[in-house]
N, C-alpha and C. Protein backbone atom coordinates (compact mmCIF):
# COMPACT_ATOMS: atom_id res chain seq x y z
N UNK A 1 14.34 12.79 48.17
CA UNK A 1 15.08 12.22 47.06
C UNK A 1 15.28 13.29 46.00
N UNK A 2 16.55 13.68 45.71
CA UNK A 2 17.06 14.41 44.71
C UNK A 2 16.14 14.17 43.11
N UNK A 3 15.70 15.18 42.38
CA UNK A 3 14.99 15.24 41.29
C UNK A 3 16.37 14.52 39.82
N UNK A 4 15.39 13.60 39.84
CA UNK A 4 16.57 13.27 38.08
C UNK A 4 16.60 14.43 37.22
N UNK A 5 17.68 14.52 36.61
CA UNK A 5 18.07 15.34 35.46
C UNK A 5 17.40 14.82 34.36
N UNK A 6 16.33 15.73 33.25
CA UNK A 6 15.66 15.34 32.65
C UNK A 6 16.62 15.44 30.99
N UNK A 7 17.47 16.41 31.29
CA UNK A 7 18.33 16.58 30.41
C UNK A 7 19.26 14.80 30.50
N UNK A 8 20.07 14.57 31.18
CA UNK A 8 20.45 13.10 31.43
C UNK A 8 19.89 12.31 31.46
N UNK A 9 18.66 12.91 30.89
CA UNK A 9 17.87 11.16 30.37
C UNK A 9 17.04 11.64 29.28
N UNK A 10 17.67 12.60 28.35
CA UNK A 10 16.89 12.83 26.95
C UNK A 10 17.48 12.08 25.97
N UNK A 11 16.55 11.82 25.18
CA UNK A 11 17.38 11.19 23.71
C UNK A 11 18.22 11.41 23.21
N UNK A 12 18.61 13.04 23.10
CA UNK A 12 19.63 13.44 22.71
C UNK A 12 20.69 14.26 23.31
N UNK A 13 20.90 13.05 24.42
CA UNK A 13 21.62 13.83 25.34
C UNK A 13 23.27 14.35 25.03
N UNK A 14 24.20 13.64 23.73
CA UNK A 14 25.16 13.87 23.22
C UNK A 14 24.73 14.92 22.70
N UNK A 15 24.00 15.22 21.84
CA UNK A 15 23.96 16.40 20.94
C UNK A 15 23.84 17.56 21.62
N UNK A 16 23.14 17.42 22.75
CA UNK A 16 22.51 18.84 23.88
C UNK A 16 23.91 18.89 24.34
N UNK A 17 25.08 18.15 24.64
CA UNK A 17 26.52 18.43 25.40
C UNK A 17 26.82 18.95 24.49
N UNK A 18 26.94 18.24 23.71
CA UNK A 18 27.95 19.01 22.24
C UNK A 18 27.54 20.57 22.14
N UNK A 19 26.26 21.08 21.91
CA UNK A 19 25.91 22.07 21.84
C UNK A 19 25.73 23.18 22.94
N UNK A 20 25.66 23.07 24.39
CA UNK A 20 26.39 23.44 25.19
C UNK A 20 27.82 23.71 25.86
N UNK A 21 28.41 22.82 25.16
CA UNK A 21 29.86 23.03 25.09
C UNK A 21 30.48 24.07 23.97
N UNK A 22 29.56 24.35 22.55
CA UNK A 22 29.86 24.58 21.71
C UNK A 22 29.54 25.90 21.95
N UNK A 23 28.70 25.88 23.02
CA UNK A 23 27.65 28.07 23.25
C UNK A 23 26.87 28.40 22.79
N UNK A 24 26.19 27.41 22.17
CA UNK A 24 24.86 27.30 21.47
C UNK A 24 23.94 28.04 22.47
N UNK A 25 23.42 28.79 22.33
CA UNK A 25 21.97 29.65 23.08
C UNK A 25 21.47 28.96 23.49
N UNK A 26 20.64 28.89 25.12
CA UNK A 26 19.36 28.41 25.55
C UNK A 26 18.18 28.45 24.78
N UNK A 27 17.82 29.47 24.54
CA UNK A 27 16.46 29.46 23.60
C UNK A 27 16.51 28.05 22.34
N UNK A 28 17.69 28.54 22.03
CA UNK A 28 17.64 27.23 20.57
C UNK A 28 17.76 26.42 20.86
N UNK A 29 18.13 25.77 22.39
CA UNK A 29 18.18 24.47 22.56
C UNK A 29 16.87 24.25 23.46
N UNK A 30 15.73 24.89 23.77
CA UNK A 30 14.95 25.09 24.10
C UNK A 30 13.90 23.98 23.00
N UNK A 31 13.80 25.47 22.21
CA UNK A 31 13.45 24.97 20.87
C UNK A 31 12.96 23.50 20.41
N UNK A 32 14.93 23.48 20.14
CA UNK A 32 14.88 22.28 19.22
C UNK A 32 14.88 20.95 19.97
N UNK A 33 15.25 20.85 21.10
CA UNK A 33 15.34 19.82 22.27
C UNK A 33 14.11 19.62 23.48
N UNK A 34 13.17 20.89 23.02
CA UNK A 34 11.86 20.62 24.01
C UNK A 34 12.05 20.29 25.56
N UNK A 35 13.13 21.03 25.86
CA UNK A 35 13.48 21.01 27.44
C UNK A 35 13.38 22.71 27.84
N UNK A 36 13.39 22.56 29.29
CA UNK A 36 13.44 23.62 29.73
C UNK A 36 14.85 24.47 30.29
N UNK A 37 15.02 25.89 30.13
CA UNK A 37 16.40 26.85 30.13
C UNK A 37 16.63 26.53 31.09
N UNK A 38 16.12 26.55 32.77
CA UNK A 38 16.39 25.79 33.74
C UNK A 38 17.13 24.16 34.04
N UNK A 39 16.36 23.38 33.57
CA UNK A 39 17.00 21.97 33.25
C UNK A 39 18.20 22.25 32.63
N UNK A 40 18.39 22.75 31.62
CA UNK A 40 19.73 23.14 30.78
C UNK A 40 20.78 23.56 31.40
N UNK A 41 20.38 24.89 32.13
CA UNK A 41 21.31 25.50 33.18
C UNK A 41 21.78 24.91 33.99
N UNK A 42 20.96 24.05 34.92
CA UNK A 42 21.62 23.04 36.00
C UNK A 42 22.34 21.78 35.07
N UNK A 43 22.20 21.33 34.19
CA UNK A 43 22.32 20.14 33.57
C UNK A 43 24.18 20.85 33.11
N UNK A 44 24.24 21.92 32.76
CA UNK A 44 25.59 22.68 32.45
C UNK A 44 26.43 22.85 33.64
N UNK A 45 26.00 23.50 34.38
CA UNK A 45 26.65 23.28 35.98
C UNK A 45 26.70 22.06 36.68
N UNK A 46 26.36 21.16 36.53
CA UNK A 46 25.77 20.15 37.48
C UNK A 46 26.69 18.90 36.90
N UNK A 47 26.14 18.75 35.83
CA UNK A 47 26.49 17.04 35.23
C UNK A 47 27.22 17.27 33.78
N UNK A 48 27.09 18.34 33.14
CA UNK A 48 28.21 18.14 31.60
C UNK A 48 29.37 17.42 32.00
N UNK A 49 29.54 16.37 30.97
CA UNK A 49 30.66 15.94 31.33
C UNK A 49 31.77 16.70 30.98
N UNK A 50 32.97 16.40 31.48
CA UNK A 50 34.56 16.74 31.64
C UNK A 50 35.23 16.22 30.32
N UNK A 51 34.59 15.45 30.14
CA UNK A 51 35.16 14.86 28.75
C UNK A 51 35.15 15.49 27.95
N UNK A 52 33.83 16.14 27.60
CA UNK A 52 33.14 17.16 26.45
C UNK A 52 33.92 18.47 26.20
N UNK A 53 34.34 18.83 27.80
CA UNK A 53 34.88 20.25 27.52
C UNK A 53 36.51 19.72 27.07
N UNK A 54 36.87 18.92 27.69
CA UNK A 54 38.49 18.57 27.10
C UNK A 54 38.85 18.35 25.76
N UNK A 55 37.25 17.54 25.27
CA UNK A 55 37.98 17.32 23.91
C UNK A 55 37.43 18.48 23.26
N UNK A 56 36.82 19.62 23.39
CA UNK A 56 36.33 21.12 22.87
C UNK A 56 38.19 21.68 23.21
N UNK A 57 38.98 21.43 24.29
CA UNK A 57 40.03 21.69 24.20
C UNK A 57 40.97 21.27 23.40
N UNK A 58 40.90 20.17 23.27
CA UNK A 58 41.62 19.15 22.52
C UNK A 58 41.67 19.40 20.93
N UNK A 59 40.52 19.96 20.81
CA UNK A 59 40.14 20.19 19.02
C UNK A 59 40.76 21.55 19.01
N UNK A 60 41.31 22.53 20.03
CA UNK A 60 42.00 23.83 19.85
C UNK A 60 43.05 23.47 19.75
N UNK A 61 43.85 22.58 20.92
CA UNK A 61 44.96 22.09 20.44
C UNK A 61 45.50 21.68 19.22
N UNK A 62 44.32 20.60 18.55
CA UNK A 62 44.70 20.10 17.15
C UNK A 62 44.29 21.10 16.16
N UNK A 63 43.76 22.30 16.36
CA UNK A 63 44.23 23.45 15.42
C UNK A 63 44.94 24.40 15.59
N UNK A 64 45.58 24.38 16.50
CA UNK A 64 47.12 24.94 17.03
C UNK A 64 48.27 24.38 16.10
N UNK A 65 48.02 23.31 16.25
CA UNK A 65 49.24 21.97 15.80
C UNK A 65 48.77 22.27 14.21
N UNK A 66 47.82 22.28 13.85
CA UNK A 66 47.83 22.17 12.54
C UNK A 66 48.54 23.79 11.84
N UNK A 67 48.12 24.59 12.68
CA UNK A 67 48.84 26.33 12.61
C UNK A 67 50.34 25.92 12.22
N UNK A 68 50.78 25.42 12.97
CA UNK A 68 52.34 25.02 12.91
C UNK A 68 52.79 24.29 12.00
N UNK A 69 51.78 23.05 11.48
CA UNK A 69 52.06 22.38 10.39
C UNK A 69 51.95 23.69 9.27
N UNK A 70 51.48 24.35 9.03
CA UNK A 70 51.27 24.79 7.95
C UNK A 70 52.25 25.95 8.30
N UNK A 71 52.92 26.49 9.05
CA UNK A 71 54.41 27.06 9.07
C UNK A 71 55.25 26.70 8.88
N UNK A 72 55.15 25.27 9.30
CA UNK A 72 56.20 24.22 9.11
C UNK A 72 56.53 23.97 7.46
N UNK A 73 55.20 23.91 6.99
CA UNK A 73 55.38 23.27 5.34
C UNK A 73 55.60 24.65 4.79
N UNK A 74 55.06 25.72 5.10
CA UNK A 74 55.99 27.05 4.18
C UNK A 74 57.35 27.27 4.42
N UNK A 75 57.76 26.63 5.09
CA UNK A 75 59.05 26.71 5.70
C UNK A 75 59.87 25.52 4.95
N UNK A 76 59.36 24.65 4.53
CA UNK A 76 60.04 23.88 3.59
C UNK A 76 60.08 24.28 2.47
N UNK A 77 59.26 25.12 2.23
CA UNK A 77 58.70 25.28 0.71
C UNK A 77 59.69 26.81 0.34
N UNK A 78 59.84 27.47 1.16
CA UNK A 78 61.13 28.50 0.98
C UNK A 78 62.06 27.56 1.20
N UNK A 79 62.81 26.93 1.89
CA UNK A 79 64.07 26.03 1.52
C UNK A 79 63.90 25.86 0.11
N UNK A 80 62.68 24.86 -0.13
CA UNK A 80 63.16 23.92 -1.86
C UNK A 80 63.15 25.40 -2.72
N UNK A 81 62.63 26.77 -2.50
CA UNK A 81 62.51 27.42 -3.76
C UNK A 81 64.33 28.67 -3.30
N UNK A 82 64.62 28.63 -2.30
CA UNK A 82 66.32 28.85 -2.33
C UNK A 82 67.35 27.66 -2.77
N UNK A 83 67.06 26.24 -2.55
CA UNK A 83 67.74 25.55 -3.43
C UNK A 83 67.78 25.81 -4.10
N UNK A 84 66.56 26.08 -5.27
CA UNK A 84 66.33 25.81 -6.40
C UNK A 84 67.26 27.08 -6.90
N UNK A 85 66.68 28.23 -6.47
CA UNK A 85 67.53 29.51 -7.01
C UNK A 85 68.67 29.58 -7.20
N UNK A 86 69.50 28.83 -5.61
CA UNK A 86 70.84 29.11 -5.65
C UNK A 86 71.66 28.45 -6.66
N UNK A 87 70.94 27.11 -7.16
CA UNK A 87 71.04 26.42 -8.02
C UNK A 87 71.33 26.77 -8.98
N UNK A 88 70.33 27.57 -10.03
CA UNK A 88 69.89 28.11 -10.92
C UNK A 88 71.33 29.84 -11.34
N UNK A 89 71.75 29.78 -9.79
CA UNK A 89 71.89 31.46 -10.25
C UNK A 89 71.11 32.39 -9.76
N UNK A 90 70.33 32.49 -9.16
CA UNK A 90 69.24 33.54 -9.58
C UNK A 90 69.15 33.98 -7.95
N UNK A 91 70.19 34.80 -7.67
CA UNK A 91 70.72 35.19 -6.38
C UNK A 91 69.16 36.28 -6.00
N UNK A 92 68.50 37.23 -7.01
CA UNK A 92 67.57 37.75 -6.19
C UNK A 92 66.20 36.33 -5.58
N UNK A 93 65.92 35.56 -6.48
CA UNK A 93 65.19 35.24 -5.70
C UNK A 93 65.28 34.50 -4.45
N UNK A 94 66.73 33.85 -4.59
CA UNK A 94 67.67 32.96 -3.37
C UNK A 94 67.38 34.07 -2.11
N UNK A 95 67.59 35.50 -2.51
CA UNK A 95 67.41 36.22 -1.23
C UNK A 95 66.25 36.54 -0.50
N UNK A 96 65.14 36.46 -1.53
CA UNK A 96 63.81 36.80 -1.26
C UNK A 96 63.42 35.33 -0.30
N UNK A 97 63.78 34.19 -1.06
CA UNK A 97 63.67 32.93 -0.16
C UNK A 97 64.03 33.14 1.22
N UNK A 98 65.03 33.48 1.59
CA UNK A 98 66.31 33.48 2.99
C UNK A 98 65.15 34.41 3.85
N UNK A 99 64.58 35.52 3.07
CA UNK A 99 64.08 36.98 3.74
C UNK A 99 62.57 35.78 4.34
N UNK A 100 61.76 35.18 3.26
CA UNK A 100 61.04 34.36 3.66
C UNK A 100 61.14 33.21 4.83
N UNK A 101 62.53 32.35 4.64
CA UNK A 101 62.70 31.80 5.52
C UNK A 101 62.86 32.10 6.87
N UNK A 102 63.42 33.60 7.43
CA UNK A 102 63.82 33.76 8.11
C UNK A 102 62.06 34.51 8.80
N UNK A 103 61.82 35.00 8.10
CA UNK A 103 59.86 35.42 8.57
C UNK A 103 59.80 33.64 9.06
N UNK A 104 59.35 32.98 9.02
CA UNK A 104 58.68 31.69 8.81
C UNK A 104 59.55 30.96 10.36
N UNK A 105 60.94 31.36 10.38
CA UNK A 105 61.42 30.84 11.10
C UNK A 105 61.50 31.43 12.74
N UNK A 106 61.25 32.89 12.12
CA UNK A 106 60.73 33.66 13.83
C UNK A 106 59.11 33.13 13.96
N UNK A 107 58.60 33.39 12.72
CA UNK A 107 56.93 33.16 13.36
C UNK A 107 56.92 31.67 13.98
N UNK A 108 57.74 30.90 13.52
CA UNK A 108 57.86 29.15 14.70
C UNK A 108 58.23 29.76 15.78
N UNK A 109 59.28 30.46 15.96
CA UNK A 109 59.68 30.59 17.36
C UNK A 109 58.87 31.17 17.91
N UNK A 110 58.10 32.27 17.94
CA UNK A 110 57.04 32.41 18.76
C UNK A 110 56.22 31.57 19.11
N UNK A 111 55.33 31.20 17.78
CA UNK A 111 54.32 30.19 17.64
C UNK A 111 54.69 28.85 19.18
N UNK A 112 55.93 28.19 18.91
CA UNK A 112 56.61 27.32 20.20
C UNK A 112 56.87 27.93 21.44
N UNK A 113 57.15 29.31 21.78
CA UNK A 113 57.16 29.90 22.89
C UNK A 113 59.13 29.63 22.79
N UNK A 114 59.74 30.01 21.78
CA UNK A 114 60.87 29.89 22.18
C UNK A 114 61.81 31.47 21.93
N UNK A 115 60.88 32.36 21.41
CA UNK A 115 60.92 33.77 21.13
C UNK A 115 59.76 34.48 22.08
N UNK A 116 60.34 35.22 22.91
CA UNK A 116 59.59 36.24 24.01
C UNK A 116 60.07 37.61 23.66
N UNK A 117 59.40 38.37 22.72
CA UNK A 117 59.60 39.78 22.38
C UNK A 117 59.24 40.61 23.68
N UNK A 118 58.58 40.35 24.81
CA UNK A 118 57.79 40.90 25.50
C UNK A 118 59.40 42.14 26.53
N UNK A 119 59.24 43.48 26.43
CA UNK A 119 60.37 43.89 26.96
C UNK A 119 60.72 43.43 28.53
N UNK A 120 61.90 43.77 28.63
CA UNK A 120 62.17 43.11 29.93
C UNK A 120 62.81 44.48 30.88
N UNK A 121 62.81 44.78 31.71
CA UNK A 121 62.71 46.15 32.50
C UNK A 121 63.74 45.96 33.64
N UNK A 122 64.54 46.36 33.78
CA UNK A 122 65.41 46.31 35.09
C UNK A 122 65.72 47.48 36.08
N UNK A 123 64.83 47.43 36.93
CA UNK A 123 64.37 48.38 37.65
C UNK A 123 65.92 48.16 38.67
N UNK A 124 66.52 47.79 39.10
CA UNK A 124 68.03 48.22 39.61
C UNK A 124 68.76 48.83 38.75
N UNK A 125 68.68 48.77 37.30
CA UNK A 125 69.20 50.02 36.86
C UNK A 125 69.10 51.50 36.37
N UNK A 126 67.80 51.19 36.41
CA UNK A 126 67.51 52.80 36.92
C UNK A 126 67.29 54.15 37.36
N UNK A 127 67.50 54.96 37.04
CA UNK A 127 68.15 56.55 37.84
C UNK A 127 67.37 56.21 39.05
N UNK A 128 65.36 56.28 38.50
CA UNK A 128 64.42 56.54 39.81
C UNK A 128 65.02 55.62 40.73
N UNK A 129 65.15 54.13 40.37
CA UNK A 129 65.61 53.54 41.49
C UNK A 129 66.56 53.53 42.30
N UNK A 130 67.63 53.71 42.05
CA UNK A 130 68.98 54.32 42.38
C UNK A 130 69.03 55.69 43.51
N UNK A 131 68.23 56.59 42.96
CA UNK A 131 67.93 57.77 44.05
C UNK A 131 66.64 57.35 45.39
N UNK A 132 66.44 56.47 45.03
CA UNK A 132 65.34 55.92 45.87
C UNK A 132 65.79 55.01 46.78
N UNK A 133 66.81 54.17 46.05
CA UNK A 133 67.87 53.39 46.95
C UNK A 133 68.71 54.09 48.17
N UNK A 134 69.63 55.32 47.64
CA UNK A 134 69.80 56.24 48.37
C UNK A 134 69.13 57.01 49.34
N UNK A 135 67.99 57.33 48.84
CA UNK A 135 67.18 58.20 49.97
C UNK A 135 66.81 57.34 51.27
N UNK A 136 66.40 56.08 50.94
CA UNK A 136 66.17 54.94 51.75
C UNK A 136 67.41 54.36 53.01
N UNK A 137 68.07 54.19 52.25
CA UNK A 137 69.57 54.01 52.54
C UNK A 137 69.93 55.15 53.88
N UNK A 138 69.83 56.34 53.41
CA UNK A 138 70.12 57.54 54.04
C UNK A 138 68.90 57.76 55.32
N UNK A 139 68.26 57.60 55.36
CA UNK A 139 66.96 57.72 56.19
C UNK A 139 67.20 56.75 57.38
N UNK A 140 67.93 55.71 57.08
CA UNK A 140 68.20 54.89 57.78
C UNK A 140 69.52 55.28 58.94
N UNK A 141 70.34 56.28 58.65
CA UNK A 141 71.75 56.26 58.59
C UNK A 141 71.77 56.10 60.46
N UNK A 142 70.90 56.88 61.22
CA UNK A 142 70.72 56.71 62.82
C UNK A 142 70.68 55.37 63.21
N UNK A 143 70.24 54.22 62.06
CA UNK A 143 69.52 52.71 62.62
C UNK A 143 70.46 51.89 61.97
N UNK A 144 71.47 51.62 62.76
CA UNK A 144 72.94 50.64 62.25
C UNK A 144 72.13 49.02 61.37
N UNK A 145 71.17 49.05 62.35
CA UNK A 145 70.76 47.33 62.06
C UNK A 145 69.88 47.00 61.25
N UNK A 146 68.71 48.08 60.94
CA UNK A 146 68.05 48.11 60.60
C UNK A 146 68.48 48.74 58.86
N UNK A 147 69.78 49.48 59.25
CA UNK A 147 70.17 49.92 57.82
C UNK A 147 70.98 48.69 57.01
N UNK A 148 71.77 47.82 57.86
CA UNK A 148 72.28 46.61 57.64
C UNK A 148 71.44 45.25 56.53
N UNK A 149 70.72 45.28 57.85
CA UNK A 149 69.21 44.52 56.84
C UNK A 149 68.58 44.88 55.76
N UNK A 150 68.32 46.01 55.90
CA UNK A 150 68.15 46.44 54.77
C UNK A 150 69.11 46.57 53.27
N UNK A 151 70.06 46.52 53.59
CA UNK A 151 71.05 46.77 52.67
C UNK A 151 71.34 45.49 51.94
N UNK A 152 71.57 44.22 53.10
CA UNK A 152 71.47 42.91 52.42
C UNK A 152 70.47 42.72 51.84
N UNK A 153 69.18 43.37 51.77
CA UNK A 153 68.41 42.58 50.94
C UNK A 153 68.25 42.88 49.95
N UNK A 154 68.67 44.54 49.99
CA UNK A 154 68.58 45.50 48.35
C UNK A 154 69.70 44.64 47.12
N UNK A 155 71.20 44.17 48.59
CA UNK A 155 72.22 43.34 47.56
C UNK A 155 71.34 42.10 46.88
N UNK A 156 71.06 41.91 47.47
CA UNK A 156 70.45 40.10 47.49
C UNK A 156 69.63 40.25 46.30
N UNK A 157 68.39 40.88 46.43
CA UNK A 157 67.88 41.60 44.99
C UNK A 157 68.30 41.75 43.89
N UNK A 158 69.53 42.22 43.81
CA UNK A 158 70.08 43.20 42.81
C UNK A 158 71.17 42.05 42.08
N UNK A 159 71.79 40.95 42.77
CA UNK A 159 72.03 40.00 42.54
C UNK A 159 71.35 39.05 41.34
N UNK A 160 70.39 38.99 41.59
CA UNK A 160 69.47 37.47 40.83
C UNK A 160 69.42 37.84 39.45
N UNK A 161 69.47 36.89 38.93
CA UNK A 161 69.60 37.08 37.22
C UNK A 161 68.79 37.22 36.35
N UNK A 162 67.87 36.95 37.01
CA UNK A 162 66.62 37.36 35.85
C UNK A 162 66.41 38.88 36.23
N UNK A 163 66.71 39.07 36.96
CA UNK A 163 66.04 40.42 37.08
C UNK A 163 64.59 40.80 37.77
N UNK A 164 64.51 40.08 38.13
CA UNK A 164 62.51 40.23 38.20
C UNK A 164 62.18 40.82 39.62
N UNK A 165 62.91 40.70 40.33
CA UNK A 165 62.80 40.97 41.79
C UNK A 165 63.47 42.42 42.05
N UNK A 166 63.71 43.11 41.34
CA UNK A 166 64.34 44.73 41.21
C UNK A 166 63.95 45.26 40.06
């Protein structure tokens, strides 16, 4: 008969998840929970619940979301202070607003994943590739079929629109 988990049947068995989920040290939960680093260890591998770690996810999420709220509300808050300017007259600070808004309005687009600065590389246009295409190409020139096949697939490649495959 399998040994009970002494950890799953301590008094404080919420608080010991919480604090294992959280990365709290063995020793300190040693300590303060009067169990053993062993029990702990298996009790972490074994039985933590799924719940615990999701909502440890869940609370990143809701400070993600809150990241955004608070881009979101500087982002209103340069609108009302370019109203106000353009309102007023007061064309430098209307511009300083716009210069703000427009910071505020790339950092959302990243922040959402709807801005990808990350460079993008197109290896079919390329010198190296191009002479490499050729040399390949040429190496082949004795093997009708084999140069054939090959050739459709360099087209076929060189085709696709993202680019990613050349």
């Amino acid at each position: 008969m399998p040994r009970r988990c002494s950890i799953c049947h301590h008094g404080h068995l919420t608080e010991i998840n919480r604090a294992l989920v959280e990365g709290v040290a063995f020793p300190a939960l040693v300590a303060k929970y009067r169990v053993s680093k062993d029990a702990l260890s298996r009790h972490k591998t074994n039985h933590l619940p799924a719940t615990l770690v999701k909502a440890q996810e869940a609370q990143e999420v809701a400070q993600a979301d809150d990241l955004l709220g608070e881009v979101r509300s500087l982002q209103s808050r340069a609108f009302t202070i370019l109203n106000t300017a353009e309102g007023v007259g007061d064309l430098r600070t209307a511009l300083g607003a716009i210069r703000e808004a427009r910071g505020n309005l790339e950092l959302l687009a990243k922040l959402v994943g709807q801005l990808d600065e990350r460079p993008q590389v197109h290896l079919h246009l390329s010198p190296e590739w191009l002479e490499l295409r050729t040399t390949i190409v040429g190496a082949l020139e004795g093997h009708r079929e084999a140069k054939e096949a090959v050739l459709n697939v360099l087209e076929a490649g060189t085709e696709e629109e993202d680019g990613s495959r050349w």
